[in-house]
N, C-alpha and C. Protein backbone atom coordinates (compact mmCIF):
# COMPACT_ATOMS: atom_id res chain seq x y z
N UNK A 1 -73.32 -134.84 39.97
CA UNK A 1 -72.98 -136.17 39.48
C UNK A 1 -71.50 -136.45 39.73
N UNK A 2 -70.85 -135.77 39.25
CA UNK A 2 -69.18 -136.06 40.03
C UNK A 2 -68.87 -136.20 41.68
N UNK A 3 -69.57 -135.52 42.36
CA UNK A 3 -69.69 -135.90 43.63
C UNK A 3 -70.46 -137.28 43.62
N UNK A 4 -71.07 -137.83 43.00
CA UNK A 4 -71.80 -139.16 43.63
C UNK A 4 -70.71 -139.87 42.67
N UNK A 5 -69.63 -139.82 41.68
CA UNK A 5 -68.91 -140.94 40.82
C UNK A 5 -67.78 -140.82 42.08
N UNK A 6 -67.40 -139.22 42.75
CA UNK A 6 -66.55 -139.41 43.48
C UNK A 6 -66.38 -140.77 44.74
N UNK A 7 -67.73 -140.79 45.22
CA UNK A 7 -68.33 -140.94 46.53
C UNK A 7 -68.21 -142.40 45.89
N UNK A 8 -68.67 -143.02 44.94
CA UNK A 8 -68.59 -144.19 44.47
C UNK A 8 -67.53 -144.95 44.35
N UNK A 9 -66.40 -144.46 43.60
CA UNK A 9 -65.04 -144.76 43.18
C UNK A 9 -65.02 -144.95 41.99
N UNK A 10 -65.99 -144.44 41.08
CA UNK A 10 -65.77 -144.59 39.53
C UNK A 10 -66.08 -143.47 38.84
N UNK A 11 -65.72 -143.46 37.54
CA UNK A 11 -65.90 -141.88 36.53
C UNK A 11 -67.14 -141.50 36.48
N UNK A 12 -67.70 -140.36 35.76
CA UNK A 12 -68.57 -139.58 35.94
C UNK A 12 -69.29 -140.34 34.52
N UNK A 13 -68.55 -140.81 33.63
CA UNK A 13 -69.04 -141.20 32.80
C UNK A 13 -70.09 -142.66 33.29
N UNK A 14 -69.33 -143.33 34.05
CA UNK A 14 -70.11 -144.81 34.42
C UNK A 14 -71.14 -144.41 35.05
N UNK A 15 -71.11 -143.60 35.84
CA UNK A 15 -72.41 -142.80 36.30
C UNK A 15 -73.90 -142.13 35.15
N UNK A 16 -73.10 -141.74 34.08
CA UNK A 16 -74.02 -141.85 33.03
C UNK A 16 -74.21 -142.46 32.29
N UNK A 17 -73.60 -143.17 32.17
CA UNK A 17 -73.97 -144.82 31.51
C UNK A 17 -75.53 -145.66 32.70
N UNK A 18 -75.19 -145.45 33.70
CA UNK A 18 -76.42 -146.05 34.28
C UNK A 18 -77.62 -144.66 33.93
N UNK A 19 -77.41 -143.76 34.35
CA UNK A 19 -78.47 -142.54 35.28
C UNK A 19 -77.79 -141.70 34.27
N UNK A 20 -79.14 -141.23 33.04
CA UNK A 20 -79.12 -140.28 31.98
C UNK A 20 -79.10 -139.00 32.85
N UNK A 21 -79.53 -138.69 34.10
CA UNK A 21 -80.02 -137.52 34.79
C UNK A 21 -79.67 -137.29 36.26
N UNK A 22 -79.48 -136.67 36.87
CA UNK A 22 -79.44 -136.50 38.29
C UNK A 22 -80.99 -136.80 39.06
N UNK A 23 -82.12 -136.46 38.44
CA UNK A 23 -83.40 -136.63 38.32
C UNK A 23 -83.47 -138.06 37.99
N UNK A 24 -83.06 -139.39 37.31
CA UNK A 24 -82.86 -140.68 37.15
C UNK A 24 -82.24 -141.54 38.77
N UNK A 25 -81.31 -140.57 38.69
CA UNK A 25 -80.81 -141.24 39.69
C UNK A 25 -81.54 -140.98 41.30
N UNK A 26 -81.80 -139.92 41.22
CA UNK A 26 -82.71 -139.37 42.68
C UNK A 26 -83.46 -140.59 42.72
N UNK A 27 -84.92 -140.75 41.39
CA UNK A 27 -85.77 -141.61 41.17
C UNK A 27 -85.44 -142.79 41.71
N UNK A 28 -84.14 -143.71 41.36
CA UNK A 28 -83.48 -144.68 41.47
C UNK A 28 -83.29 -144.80 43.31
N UNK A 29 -82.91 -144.23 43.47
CA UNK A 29 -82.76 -144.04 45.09
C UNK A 29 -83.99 -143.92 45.80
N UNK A 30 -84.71 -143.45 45.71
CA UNK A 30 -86.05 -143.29 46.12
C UNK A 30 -86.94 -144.39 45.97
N UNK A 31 -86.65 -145.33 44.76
CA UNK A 31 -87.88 -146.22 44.31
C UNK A 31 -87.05 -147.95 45.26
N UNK A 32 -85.32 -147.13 45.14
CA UNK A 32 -84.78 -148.61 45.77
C UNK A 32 -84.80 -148.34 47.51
N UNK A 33 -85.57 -147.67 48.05
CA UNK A 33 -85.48 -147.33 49.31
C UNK A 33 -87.41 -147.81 49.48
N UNK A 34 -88.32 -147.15 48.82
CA UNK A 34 -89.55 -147.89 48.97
C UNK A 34 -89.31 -148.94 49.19
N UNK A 35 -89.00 -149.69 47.86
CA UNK A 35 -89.10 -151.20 47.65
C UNK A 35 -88.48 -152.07 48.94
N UNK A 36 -87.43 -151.60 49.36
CA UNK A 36 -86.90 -151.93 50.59
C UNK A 36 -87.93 -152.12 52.18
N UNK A 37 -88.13 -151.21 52.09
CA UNK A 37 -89.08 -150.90 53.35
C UNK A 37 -90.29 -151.59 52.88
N UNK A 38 -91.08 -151.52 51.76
CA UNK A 38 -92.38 -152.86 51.36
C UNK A 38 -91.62 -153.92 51.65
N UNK A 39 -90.70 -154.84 51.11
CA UNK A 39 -90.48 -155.99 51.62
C UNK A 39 -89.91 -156.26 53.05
N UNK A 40 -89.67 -155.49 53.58
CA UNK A 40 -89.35 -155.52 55.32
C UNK A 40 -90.57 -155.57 55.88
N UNK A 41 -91.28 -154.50 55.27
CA UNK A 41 -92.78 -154.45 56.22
C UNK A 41 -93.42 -155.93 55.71
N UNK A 42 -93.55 -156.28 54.91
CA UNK A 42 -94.23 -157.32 54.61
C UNK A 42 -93.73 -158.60 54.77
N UNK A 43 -92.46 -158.68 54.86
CA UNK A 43 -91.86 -160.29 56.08
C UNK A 43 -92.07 -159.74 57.29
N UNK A 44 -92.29 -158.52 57.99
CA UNK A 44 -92.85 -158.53 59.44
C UNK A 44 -94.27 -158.33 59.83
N UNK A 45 -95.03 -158.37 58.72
CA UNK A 45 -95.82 -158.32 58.84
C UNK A 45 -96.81 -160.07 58.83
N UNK A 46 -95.74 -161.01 58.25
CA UNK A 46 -95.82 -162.59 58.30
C UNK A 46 -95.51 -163.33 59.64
N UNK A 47 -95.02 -162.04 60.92
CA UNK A 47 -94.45 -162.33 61.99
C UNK A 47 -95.41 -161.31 63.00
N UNK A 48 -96.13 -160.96 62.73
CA UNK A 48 -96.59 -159.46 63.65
C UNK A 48 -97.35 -160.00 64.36
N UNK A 49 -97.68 -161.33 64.98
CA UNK A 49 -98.37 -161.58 66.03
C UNK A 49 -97.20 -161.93 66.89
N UNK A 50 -96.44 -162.38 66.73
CA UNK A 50 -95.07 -162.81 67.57
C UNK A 50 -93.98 -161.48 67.71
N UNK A 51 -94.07 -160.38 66.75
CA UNK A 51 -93.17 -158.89 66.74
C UNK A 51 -94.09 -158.28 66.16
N UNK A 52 -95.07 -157.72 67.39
CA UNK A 52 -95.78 -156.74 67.13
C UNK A 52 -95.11 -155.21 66.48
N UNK A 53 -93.97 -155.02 67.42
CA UNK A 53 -93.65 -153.28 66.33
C UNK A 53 -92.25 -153.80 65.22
N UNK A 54 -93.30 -155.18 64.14
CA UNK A 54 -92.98 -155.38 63.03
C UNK A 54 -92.52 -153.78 62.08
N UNK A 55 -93.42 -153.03 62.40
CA UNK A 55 -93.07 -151.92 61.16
C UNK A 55 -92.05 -150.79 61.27
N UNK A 56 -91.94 -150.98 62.91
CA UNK A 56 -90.98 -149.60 63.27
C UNK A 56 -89.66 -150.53 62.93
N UNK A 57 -89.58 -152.12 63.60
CA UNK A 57 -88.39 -152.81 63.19
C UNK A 57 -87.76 -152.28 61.46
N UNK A 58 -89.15 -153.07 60.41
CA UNK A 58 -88.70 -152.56 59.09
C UNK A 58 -88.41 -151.20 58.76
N UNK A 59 -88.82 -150.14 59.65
CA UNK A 59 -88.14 -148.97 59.38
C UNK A 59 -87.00 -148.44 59.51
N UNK A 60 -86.60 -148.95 60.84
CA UNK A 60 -85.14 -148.81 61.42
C UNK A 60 -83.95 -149.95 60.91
N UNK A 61 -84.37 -151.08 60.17
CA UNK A 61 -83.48 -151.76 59.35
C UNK A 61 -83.17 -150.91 57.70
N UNK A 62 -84.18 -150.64 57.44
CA UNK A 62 -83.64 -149.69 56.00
C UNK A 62 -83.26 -148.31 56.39
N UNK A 63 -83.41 -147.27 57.20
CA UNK A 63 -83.19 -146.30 57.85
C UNK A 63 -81.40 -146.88 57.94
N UNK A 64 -81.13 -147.90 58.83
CA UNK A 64 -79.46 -148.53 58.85
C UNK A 64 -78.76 -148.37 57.10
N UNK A 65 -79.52 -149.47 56.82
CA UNK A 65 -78.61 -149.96 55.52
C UNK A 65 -78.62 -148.70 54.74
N UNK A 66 -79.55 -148.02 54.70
CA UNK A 66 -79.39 -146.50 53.61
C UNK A 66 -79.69 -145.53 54.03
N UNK A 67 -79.20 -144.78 55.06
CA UNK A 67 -79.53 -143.33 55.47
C UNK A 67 -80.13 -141.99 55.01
N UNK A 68 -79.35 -141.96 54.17
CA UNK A 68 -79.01 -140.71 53.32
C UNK A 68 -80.65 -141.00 52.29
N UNK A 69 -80.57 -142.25 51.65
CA UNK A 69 -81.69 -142.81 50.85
C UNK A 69 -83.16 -142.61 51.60
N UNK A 70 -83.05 -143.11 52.94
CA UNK A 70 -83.62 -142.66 53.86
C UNK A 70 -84.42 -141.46 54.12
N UNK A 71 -83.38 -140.74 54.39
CA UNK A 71 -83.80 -139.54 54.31
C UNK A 71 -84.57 -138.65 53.18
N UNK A 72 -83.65 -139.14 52.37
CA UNK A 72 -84.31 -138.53 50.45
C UNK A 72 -85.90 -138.64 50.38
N UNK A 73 -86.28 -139.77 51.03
CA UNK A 73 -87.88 -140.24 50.94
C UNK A 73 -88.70 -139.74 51.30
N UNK A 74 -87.87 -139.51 52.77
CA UNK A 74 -89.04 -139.21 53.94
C UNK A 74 -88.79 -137.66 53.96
N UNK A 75 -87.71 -137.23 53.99
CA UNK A 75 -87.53 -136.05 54.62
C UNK A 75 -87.51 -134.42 53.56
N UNK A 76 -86.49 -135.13 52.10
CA UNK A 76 -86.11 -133.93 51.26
C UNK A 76 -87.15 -134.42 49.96
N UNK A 77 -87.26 -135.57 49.19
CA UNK A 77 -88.43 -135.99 48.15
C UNK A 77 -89.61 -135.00 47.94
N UNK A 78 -90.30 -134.67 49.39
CA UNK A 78 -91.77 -134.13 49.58
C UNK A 78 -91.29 -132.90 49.13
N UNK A 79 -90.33 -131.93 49.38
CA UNK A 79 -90.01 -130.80 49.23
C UNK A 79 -89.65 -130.13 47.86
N UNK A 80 -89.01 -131.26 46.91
CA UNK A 80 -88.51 -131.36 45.41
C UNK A 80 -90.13 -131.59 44.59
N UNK A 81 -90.12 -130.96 43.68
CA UNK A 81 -91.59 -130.59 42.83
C UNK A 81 -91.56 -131.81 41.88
N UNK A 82 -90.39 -131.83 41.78
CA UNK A 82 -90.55 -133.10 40.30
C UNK A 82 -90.34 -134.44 41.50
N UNK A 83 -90.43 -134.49 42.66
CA UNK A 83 -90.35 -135.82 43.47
C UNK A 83 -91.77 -135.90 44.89
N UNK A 84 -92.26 -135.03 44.67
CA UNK A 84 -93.10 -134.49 45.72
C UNK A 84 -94.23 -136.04 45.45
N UNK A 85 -94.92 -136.20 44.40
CA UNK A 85 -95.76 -137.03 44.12
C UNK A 85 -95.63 -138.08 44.69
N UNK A 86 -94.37 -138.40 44.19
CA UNK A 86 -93.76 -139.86 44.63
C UNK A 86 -93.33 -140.25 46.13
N UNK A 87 -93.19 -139.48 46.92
CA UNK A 87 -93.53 -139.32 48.77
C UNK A 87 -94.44 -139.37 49.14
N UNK A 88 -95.32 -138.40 48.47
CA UNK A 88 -96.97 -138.34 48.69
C UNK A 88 -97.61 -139.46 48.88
N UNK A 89 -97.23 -139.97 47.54
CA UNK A 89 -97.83 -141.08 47.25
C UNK A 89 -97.55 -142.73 48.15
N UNK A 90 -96.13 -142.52 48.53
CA UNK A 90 -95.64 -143.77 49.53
C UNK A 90 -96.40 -143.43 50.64
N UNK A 91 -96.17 -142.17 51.16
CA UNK A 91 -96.72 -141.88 52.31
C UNK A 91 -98.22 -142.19 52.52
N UNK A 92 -99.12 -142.25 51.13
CA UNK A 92 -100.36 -141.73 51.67
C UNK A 92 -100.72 -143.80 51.84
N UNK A 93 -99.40 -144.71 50.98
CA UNK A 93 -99.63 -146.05 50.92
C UNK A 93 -99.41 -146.64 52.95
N UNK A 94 -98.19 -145.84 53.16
CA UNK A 94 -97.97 -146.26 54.47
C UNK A 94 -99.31 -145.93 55.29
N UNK A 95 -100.04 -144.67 55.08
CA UNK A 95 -101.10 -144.98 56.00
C UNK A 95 -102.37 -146.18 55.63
N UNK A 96 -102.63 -146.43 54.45
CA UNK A 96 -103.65 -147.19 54.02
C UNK A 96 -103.18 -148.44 54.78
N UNK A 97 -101.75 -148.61 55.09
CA UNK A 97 -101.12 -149.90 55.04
C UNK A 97 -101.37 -149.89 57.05
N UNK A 98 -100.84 -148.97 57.48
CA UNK A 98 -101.28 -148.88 58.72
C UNK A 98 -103.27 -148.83 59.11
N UNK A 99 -103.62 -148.79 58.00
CA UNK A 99 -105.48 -148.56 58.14
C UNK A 99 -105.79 -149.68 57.90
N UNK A 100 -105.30 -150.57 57.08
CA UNK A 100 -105.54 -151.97 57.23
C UNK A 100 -105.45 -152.87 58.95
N UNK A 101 -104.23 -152.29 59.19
CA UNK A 101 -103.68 -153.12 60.47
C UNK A 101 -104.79 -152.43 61.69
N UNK A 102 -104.80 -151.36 61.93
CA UNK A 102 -105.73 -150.83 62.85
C UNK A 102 -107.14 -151.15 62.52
N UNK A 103 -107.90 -151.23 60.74
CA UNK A 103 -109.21 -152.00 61.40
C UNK A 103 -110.19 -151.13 61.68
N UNK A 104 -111.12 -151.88 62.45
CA UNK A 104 -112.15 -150.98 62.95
C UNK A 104 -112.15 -150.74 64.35
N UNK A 105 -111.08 -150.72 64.62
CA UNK A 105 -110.41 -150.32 66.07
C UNK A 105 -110.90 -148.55 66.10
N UNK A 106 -110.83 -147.90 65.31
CA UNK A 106 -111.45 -146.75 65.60
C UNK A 106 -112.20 -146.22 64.53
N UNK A 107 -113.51 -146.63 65.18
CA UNK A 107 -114.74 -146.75 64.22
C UNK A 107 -114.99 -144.79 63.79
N UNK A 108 -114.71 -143.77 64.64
CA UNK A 108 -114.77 -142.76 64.03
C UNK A 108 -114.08 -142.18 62.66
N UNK A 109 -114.78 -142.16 61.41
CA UNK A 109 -113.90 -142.07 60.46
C UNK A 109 -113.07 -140.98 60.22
N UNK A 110 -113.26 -140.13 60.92
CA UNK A 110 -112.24 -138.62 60.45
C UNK A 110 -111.10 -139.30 61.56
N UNK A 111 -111.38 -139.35 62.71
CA UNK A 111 -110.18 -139.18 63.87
C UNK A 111 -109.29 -141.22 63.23
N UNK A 112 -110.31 -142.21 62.32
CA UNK A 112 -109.24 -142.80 62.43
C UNK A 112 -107.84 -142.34 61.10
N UNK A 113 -108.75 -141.46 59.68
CA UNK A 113 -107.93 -141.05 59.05
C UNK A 113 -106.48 -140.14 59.84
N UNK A 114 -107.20 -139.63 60.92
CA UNK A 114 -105.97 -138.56 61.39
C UNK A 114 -105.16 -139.51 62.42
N UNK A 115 -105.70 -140.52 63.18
CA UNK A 115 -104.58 -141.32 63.91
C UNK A 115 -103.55 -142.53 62.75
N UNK A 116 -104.14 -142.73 61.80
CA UNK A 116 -103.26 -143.81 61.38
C UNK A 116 -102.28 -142.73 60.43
N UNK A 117 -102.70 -141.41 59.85
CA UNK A 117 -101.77 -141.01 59.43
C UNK A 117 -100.44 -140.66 60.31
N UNK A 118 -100.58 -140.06 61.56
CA UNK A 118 -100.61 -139.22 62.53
C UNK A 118 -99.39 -140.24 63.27
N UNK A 119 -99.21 -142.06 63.19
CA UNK A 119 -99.01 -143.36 63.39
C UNK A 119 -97.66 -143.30 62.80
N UNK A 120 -98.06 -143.11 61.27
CA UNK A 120 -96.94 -143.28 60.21
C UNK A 120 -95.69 -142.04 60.49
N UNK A 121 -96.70 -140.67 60.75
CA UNK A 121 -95.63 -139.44 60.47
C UNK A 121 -94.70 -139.96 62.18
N UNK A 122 -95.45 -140.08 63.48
CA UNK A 122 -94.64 -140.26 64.49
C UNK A 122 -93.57 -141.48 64.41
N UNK A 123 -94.10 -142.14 63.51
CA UNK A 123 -92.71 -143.45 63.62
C UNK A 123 -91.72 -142.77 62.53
N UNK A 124 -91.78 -142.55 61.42
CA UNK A 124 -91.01 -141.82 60.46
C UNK A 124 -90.27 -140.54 61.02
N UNK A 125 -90.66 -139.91 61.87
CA UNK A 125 -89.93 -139.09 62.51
C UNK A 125 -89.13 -139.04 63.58
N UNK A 126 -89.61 -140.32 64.23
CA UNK A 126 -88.96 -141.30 65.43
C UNK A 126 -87.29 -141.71 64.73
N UNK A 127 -87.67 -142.01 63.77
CA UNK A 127 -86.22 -143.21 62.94
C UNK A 127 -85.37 -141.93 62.67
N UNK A 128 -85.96 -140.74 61.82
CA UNK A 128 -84.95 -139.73 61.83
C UNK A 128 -84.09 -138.90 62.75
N UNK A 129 -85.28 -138.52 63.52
CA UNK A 129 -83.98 -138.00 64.55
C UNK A 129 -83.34 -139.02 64.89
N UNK A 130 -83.77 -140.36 65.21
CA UNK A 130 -82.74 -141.47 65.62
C UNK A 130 -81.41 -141.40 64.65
N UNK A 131 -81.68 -141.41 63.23
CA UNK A 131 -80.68 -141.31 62.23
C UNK A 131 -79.82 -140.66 62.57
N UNK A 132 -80.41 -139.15 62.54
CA UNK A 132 -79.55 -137.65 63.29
C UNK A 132 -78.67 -137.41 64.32
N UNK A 133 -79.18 -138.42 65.48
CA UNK A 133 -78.83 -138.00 66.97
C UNK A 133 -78.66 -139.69 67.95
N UNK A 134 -79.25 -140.57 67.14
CA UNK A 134 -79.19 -141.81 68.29
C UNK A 134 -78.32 -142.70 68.44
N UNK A 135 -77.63 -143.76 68.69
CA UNK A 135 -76.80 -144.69 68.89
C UNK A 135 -77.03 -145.91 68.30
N UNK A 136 -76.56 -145.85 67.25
CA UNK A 136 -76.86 -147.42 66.49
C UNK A 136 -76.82 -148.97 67.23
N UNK A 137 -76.26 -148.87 68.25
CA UNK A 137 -76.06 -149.84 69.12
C UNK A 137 -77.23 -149.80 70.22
N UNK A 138 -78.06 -149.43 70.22
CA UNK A 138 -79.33 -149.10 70.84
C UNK A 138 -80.88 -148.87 70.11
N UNK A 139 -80.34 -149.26 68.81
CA UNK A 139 -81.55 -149.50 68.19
C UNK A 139 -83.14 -150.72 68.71
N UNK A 140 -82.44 -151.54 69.19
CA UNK A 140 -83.83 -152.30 69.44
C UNK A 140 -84.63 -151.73 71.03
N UNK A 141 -83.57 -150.72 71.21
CA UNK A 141 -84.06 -149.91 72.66
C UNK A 141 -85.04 -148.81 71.85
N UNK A 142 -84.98 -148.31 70.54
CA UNK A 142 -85.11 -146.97 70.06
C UNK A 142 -86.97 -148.05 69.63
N UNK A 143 -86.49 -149.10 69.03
CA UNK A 143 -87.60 -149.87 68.56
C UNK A 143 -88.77 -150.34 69.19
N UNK A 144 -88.17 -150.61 70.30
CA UNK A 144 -89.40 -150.65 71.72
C UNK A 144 -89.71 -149.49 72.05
N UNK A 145 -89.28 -148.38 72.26
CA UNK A 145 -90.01 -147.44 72.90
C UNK A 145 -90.88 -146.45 71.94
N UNK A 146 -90.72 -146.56 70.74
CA UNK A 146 -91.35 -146.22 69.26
C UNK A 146 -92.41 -147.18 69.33
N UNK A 147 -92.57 -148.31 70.02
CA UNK A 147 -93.68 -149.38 69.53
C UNK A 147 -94.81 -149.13 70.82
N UNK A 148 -93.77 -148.79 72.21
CA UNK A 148 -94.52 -148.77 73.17
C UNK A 148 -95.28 -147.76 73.54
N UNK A 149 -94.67 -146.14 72.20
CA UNK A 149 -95.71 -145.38 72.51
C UNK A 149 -96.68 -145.43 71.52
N UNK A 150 -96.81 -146.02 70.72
CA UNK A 150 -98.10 -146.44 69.14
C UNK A 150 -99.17 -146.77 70.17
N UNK A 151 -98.47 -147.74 70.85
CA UNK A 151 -99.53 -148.76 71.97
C UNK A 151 -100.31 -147.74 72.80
N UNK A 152 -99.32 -147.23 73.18
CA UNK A 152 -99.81 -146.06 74.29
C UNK A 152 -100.82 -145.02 73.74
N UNK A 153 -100.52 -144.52 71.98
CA UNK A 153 -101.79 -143.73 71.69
C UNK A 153 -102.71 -144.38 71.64
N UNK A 154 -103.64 -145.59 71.10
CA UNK A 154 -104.44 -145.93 70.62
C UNK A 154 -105.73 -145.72 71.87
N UNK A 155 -105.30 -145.99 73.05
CA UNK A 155 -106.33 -146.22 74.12
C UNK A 155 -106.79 -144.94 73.97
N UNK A 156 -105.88 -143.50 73.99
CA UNK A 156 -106.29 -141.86 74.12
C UNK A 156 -107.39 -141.89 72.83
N UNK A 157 -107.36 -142.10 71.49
CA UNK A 157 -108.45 -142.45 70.56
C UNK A 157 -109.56 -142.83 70.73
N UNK A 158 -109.81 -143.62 71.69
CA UNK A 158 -111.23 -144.47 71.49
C UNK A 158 -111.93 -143.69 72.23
């Protein structure tokens, strides 16, 4: 907690005045990083006939604005016991949310559970190493070629 009042510019106390817990505040970060990415996906998803890789866009815009938050979700959350649920649980929404959009595009039901999950983990892992290793100034390059290979699995499926 003093490292995050540091990182902030205020006392350790104002920090517990918001966030009783380090566990409060994780929560807090985690639930304001969902919420983020639902309303991105869902104004591009009001556009997804005109910006088809609507979702990798909303990923790589909150991936920008909060990295670290970012990461907490996708990457360290699943691994923490008292936060594991709450990844699980986004995660298992991002595929339902991708199973909506795909449809009965792949009428086999096991292989479409394993491609739309399979959808979510390759774009989510796409944005991180991008996080890690890519050029922020080349993001809508990182965004097309994340969209152009989604495109590219679906035909190997059917």
């Amino acid at each position: 907690m003093d490292d995050v009042a540091a990182e902030a510019g205020v006392s350790r106390l104002i920090v517990y005045r918001n966030y009783a817990s380090k566990a409060d505040l994780y929560r807090a970060v985690l639930t304001g990083v969902r919420d983020r990415l639902r309303d991105e996906f869902l104004a591009g998803f009001e556009r997804r006939e005109e910006e088809p890789g609507f979702a990798v866009h909303a990923m790589v815009i909150v991936a920008r604005e909060d990295p670290d938050g970012f990461r907490l979700l996708w990457r360290h959350a699943t691994r923490e016991p008292e936060f594991a649920a709450f990844a699980d649980d986004f995660h298992d929404r991002a595929v339902a949310a991708v199973d909506a959009l795909v449809g009965a595009l792949l009428p086999d039901p096991a292989l479409h559970r394993w491609a739309t999950a399979l959808s979510v983990d390759y774009v989510v892992q796409a944005v991180l190493g991008w996080l890690d290793h890519g050029d922020p100034t080349r993001d809508h390059e990182l965004e097309r070629r994340v969209t152009e290979g989604l495109v590219a699995l679906y035909p190997t499926w059917l």
